[in-house]
Every structure is written in C-alpha cells, then in structure tokens.
C-alpha atoms as a PDB file:
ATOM      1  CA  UNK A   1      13.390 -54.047-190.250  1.00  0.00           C
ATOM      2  CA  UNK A   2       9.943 -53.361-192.388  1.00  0.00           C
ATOM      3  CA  UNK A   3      10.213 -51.350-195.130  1.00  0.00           C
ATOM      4  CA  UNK A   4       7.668 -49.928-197.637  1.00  0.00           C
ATOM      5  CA  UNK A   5       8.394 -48.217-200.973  1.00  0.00           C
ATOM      6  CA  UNK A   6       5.577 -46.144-201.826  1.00  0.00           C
ATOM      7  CA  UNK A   7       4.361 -44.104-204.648  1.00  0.00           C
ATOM      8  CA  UNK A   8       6.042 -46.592-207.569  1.00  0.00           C
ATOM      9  CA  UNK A   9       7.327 -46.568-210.369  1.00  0.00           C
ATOM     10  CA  UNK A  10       7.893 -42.482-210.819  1.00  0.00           C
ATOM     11  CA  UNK A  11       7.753 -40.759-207.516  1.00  0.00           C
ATOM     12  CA  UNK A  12       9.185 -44.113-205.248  1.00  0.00           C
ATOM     13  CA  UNK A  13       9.777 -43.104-201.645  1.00  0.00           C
ATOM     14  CA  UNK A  14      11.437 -45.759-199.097  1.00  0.00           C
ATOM     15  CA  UNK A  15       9.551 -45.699-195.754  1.00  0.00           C
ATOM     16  CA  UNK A  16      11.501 -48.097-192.978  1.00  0.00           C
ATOM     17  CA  UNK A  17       9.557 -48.849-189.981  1.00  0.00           C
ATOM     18  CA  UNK A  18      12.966 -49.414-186.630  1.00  0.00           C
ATOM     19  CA  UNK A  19      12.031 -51.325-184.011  1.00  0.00           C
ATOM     20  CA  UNK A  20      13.819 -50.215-180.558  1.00  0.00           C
ATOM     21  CA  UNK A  21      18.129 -50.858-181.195  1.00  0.00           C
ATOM     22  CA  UNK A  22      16.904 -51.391-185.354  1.00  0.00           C
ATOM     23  CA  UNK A  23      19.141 -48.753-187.676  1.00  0.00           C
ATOM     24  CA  UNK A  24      19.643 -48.291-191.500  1.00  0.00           C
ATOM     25  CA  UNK A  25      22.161 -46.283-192.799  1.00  0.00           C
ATOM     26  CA  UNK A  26      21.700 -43.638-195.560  1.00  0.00           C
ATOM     27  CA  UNK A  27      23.205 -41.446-198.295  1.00  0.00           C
ATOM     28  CA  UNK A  28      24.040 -37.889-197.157  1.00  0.00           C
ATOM     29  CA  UNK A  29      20.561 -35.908-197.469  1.00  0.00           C
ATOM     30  CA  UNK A  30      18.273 -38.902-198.830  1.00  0.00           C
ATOM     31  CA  UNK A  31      16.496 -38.145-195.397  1.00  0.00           C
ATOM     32  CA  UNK A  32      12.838 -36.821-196.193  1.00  0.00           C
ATOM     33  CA  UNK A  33      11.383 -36.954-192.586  1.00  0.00           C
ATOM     34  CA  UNK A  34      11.817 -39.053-189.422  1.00  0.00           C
ATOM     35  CA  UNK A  35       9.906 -39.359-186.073  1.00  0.00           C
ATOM     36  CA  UNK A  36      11.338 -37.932-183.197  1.00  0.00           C
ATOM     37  CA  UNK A  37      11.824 -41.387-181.405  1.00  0.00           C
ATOM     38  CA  UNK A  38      15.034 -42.074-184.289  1.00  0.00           C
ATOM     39  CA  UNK A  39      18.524 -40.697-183.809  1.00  0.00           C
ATOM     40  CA  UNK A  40      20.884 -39.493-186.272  1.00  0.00           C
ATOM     41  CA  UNK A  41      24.283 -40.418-186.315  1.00  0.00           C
ATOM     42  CA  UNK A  42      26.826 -38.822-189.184  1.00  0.00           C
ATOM     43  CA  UNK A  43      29.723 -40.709-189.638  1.00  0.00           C
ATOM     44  CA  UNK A  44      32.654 -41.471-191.603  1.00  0.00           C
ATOM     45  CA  UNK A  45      31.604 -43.263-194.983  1.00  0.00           C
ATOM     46  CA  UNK A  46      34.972 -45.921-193.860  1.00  0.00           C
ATOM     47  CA  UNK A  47      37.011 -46.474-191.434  1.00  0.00           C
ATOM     48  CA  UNK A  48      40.260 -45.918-193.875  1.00  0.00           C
ATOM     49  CA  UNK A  49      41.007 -42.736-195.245  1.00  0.00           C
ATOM     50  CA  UNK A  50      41.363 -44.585-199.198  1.00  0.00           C
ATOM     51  CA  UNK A  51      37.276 -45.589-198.851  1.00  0.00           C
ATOM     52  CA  UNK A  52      36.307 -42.601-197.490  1.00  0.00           C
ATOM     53  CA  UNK A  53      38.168 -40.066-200.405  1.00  0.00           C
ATOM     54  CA  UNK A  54      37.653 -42.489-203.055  1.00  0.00           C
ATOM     55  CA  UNK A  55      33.571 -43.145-202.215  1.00  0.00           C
ATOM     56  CA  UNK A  56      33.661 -38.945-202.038  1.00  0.00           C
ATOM     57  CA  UNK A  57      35.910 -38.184-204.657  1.00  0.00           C
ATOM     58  CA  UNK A  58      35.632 -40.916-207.495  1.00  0.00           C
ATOM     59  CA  UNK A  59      32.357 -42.465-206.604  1.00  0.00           C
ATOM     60  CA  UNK A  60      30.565 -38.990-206.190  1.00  0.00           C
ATOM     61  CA  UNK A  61      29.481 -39.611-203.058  1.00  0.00           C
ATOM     62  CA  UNK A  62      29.917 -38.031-199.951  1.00  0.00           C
ATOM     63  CA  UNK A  63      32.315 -38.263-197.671  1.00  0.00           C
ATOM     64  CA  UNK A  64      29.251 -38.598-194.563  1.00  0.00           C
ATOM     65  CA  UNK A  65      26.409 -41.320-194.352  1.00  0.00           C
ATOM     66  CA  UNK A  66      24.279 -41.109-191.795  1.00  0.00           C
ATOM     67  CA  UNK A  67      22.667 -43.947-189.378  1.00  0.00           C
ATOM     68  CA  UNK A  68      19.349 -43.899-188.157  1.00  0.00           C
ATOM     69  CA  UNK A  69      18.776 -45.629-184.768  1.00  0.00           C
ATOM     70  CA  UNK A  70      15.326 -46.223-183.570  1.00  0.00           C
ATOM     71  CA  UNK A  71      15.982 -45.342-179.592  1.00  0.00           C
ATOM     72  CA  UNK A  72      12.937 -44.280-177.297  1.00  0.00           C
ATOM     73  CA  UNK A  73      10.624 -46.427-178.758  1.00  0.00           C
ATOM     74  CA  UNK A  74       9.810 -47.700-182.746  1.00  0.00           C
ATOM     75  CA  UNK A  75       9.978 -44.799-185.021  1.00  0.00           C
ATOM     76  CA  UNK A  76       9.386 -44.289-189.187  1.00  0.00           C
ATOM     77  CA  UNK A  77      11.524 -42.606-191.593  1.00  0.00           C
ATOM     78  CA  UNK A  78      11.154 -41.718-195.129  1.00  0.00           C
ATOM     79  CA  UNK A  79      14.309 -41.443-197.767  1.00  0.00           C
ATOM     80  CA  UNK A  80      14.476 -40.567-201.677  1.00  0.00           C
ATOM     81  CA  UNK A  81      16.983 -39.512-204.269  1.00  0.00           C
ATOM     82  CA  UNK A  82      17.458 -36.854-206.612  1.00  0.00           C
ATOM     83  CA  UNK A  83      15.868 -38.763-209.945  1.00  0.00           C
ATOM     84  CA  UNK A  84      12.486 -39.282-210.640  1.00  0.00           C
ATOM     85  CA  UNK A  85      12.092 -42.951-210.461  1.00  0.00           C
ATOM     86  CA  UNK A  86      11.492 -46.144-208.904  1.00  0.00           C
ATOM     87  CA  UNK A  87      12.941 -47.574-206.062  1.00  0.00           C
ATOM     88  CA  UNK A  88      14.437 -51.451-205.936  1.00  0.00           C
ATOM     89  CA  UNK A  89      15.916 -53.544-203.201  1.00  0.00           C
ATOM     90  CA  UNK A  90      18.961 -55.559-203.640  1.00  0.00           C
ATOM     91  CA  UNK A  91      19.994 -58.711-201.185  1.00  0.00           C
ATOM     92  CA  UNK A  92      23.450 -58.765-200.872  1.00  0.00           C
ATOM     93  CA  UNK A  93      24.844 -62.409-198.985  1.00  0.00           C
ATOM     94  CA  UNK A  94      28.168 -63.942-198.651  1.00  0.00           C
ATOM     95  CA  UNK A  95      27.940 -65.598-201.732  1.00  0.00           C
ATOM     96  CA  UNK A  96      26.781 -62.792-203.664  1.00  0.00           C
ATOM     97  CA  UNK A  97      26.972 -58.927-204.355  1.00  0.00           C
ATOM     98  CA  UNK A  98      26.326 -56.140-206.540  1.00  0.00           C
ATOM     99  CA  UNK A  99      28.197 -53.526-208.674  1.00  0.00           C
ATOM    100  CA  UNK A 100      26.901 -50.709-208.500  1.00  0.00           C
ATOM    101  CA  UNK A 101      26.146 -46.900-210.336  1.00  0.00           C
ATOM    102  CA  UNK A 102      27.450 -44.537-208.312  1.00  0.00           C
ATOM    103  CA  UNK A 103      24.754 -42.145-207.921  1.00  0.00           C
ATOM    104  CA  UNK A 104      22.082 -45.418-207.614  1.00  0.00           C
ATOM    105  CA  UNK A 105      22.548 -45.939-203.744  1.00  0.00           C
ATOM    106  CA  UNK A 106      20.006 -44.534-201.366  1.00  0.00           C
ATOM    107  CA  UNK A 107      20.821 -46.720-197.952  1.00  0.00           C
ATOM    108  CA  UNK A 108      21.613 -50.103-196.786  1.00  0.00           C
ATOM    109  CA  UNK A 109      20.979 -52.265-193.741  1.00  0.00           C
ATOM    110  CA  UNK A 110      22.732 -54.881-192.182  1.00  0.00           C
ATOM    111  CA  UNK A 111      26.971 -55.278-193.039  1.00  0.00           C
ATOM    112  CA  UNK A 112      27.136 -53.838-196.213  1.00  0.00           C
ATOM    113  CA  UNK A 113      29.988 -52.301-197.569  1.00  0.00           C
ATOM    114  CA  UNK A 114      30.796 -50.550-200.235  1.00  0.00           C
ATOM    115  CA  UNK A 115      34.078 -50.231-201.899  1.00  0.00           C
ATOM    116  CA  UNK A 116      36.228 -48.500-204.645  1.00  0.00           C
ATOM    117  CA  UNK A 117      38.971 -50.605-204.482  1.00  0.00           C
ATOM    118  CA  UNK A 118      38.762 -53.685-206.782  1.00  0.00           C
ATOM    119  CA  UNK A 119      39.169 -54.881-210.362  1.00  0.00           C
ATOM    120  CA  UNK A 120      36.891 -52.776-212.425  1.00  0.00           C
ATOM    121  CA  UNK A 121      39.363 -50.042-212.688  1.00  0.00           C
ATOM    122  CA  UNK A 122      41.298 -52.456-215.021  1.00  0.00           C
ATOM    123  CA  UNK A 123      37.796 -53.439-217.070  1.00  0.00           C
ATOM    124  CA  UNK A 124      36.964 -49.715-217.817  1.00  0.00           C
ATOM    125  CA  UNK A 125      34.313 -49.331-215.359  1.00  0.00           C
ATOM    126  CA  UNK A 126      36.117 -45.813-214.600  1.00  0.00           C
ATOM    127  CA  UNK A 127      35.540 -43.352-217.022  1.00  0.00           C
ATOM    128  CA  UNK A 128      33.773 -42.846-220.188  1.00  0.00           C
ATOM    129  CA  UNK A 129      30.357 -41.879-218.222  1.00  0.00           C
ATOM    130  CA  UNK A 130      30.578 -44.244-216.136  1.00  0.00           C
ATOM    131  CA  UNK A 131      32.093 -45.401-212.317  1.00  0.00           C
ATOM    132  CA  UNK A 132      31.068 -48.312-210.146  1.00  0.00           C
ATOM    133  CA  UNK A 133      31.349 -49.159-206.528  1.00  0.00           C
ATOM    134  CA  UNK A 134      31.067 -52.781-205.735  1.00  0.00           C
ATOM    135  CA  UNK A 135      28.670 -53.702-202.826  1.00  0.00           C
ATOM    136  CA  UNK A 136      29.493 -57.122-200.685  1.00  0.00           C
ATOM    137  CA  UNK A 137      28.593 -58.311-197.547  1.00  0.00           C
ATOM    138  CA  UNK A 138      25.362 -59.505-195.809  1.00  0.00           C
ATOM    139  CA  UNK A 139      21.920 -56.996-196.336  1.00  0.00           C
ATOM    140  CA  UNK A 140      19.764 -55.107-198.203  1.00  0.00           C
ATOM    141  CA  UNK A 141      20.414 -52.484-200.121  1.00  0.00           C
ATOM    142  CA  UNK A 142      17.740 -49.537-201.567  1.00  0.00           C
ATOM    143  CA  UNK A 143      19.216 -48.599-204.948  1.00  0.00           C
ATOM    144  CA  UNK A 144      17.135 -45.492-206.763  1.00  0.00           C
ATOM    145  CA  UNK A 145      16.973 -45.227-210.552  1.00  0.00           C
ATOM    146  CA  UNK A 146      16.233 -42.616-213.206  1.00  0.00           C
ATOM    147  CA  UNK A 147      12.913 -43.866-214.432  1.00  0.00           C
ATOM    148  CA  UNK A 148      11.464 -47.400-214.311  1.00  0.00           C
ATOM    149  CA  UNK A 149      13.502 -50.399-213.645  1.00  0.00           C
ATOM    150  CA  UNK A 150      13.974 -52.842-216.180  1.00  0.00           C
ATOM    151  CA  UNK A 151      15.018 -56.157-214.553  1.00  0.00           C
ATOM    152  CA  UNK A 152      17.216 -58.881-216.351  1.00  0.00           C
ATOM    153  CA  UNK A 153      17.951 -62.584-215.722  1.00  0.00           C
ATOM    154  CA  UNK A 154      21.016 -64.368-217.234  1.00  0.00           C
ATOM    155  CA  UNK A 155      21.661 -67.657-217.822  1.00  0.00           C
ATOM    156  CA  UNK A 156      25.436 -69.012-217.985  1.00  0.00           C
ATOM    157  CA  UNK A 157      26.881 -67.489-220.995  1.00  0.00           C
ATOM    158  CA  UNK A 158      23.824 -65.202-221.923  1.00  0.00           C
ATOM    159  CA  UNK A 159      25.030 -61.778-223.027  1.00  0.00           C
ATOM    160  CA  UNK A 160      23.587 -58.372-222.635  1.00  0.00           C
ATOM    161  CA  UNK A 161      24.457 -55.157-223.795  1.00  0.00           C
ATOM    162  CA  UNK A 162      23.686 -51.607-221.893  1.00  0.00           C
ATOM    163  CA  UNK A 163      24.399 -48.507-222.692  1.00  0.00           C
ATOM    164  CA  UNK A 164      26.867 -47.038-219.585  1.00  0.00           C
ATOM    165  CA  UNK A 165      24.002 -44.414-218.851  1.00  0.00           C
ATOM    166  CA  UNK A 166      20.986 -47.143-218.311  1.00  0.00           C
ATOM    167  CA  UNK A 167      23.047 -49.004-216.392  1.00  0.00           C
ATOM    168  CA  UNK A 168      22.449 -49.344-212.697  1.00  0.00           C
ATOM    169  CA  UNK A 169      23.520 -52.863-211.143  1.00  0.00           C
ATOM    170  CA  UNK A 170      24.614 -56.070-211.996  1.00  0.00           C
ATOM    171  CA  UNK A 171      25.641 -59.291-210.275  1.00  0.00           C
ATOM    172  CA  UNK A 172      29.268 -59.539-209.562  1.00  0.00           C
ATOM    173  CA  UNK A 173      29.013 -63.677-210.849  1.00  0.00           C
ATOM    174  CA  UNK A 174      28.558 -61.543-214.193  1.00  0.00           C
ATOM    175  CA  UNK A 175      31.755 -60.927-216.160  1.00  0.00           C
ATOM    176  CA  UNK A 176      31.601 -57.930-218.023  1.00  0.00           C
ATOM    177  CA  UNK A 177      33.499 -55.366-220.025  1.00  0.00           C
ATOM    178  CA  UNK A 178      33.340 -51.571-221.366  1.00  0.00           C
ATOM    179  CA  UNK A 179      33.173 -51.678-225.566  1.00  0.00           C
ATOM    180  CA  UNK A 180      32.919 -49.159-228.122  1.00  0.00           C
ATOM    181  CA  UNK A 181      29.228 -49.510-229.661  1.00  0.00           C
ATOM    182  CA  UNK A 182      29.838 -50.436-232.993  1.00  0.00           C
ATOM    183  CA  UNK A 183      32.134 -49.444-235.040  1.00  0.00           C
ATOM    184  CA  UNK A 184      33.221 -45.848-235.077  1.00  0.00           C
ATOM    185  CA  UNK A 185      30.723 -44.915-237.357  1.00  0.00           C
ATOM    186  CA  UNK A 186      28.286 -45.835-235.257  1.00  0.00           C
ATOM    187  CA  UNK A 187      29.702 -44.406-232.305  1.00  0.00           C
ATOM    188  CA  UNK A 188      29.920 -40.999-233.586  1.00  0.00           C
ATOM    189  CA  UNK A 189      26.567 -40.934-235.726  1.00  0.00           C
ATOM    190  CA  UNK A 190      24.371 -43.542-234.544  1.00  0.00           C
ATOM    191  CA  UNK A 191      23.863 -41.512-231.162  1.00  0.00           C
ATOM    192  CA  UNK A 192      25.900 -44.292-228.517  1.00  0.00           C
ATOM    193  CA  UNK A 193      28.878 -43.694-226.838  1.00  0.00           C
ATOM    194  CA  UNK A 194      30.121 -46.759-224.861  1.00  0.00           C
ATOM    195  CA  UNK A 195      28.322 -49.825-223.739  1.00  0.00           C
ATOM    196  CA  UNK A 196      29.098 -52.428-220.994  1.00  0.00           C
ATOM    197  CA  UNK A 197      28.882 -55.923-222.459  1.00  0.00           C
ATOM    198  CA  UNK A 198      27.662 -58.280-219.792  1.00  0.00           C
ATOM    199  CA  UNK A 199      27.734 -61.857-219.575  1.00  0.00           C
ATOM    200  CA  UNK A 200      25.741 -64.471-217.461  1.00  0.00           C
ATOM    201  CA  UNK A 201      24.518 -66.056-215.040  1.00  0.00           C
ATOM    202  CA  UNK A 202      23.052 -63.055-212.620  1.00  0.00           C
ATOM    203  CA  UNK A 203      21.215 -60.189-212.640  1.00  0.00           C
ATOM    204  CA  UNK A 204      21.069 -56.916-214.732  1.00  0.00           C
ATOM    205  CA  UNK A 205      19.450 -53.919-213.759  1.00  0.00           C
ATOM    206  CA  UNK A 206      18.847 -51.022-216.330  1.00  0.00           C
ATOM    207  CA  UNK A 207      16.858 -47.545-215.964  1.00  0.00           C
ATOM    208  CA  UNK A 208      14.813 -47.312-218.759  1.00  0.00           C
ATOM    209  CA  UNK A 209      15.794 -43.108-218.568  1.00  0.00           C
ATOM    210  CA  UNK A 210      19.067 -41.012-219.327  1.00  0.00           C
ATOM    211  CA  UNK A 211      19.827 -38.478-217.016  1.00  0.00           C
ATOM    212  CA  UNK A 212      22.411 -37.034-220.152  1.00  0.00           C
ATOM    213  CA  UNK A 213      19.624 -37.618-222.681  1.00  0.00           C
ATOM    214  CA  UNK A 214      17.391 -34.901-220.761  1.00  0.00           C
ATOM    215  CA  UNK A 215      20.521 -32.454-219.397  1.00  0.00           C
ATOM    216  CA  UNK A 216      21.232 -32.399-223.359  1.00  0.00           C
ATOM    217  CA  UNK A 217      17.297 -31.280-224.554  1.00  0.00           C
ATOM    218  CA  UNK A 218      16.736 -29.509-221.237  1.00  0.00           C
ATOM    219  CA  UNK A 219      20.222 -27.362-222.998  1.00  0.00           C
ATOM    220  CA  UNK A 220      18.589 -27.464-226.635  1.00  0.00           C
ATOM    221  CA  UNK A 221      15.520 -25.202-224.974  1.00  0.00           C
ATOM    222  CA  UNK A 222      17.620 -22.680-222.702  1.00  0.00           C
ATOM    223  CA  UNK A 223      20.558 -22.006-225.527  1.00  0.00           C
ATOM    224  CA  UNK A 224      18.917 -19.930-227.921  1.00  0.00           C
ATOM    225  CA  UNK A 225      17.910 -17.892-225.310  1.00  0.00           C
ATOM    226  CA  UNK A 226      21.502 -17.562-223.572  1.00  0.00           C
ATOM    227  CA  UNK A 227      22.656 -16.863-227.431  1.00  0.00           C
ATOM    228  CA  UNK A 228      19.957 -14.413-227.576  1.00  0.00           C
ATOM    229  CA  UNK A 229      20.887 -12.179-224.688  1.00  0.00           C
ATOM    230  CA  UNK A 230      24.760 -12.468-225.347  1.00  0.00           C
ATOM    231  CA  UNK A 231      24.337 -10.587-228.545  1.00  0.00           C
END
C-alpha cells in the first residue's frame, strides 16, 4: 500500500493510495474522502464480545471500524483525527509492538490488533488520565497526535519521564510504571498530576500539546461569561 501524509506537522492528513484487493482499516469517522472505485465495509472492532465493549467502552473507541477495499480498479482515500497535529507511522512485527493512547489511533494495515486485555491494568495504565490499548501483530499503524511529535530513543536501562497527557506510544520492550510527580507538594502546586516512568531500550513517543491544558484556558475565557449571565 502507498501512503502519503500531507500537510505536516499541524494540519497532517493520511492519503493511502489501494491497489485492486489492497484495504486499510480505519477509526469510526477518520474518513475525509474516498474515490468511488473503494468500498466500505463496517464491522465489528473484534470478533469477541470482551474486545469489542472494552475497545468501545474503556478505550473510548468505537464499537465499528471500518475497511476500505480498493475493488473496481486503484482508488485514494484521505483520513484525519480530531486534534490538530501531526501524523506518525508505527511498524508493528512479531517481535515488536506498541502501547498505545487511546484516542492516538487513526487506522492500521496488515494483522494488527488491538487489545484491552493485558497487564497494564495492574501497572496503572487505567485511570488517572490515562488508558492504553496495546497494539501487536504484523503492520503499520497511523497514530495522530495533539501537536508535534517528539520522538525518543532508549538505550537499555535509560529512563524517561512523561507526563500521562503527552504521552502517546511506547515500545512494549519498555518497562514502565504510573508515579506520582514528586512529592505531594509538587503534585498539587507544581501544576503535574501523574507521570509514566519509562525505562529502556525502545521507543517513546510524546505530543508536545495537552488537550486538558487548552479544555482548562479555553474554560478560563467562557466562565466569567456563564457567571455573568447566571446572576
């Protein structure tokens, strides 16, 4: 499959060029356009009932993806996400796979899956801002992130710490856990909440934007004025 990610690092859209019998699959309403000679097929996110309630349910996804099969003849479609931000590909092999942000995946090609049943329920990675899906398999995946990407390579034993709202993938050869930051004086008034502490050798991904950070000053502008009119 060729792919093109245009308009980088702000505005990224993913353009995939399917050859006759080629397909990607795709988040629920990531479509922008399509040529008429591509099919769309909505299906099930998994076969089992768990993957497809917990992807929809704890993973705040939805419960559909949809596959796009080039049929009559090659055909282009174009996908994006909600945030305003770049685009990044992740290859995904036997040997090694991703966790994930939930809201980071846009589509995926080749046997990917993506699942809500392993270990980082026990290492905090649900809750406190933040839930992971971990992606394994053989493919690409197109992950979409709130502002630039910041990329990260760790050596055996190298540590990183990211605050859970930057954080978009990792490396599952990383181990990793969910920590205060600080002490509780500098949770409370040094403006951090909780941080995952990761730990080498792989890859680290981080969004250099906070989609909380801008929900809480697009609030600081609108309250007065919701004050203003209850009185």
């Amino acid at each position: 499959m060729k792919y093109e990610i245009r308009y980088k690092p702000a505005y990224s859209l993913l353009v995939v060029t399917l050859d006759p019998g080629e397909s990607i699959v795709a988040e629920s309403g990531s479509m922008t356009y399509m040529q008429p000679s591509i099919e769309v097929k909505t299906q099930k996110r998994e076969k089992s009932l768990w993957g497809t309630l917990g992807m929809a349910i704890l993973g705040g996804q939805s419960f559909f993806v949809n596959e796009f099969v080039a049929t009559t003849g090659s055909g282009e479609a174009g996908f994006s996400a909600a945030p305003l931000g770049d685009i990044e590909t992740l290859k995904v092999t036997g040997d090694r796979g991703f966790i994930l942000q939930k809201a980071a995946y846009i589509a995926s090609q080749g046997s990917v899956h993506l699942d809500v049943k392993w270990e980082g329920f026990t290492k905090g990675l649900f809750g406190q801002g933040l839930f992971m899906i971990k992606a394994s398999g053989e493919g690409t995946i197109f992950i979409n992130t709130f502002g630039a990407i910041d990329h990260h390579t760790l050596a055996p034993g190298e540590r990183l710490l990211v605050d859970n709202f930057h954080l978009v993938a990792f490396s599952d050869t990383c181990q990793y856990k969910v920590t205060k930051f600080g002490g509780l004086k500098e949770t409370i008034l040094g403006g951090e909440g909780f941080v995952t502490d990761i730990q080498g050798p792989g890859e680290v991904y981080v969004q250099t934007k906070n989609i909380r950070e801008l929900a809480d000053w697009i609030w600081t502008l609108i309250e007065p004025r919701i004050q203003a009119r209850a009185r």
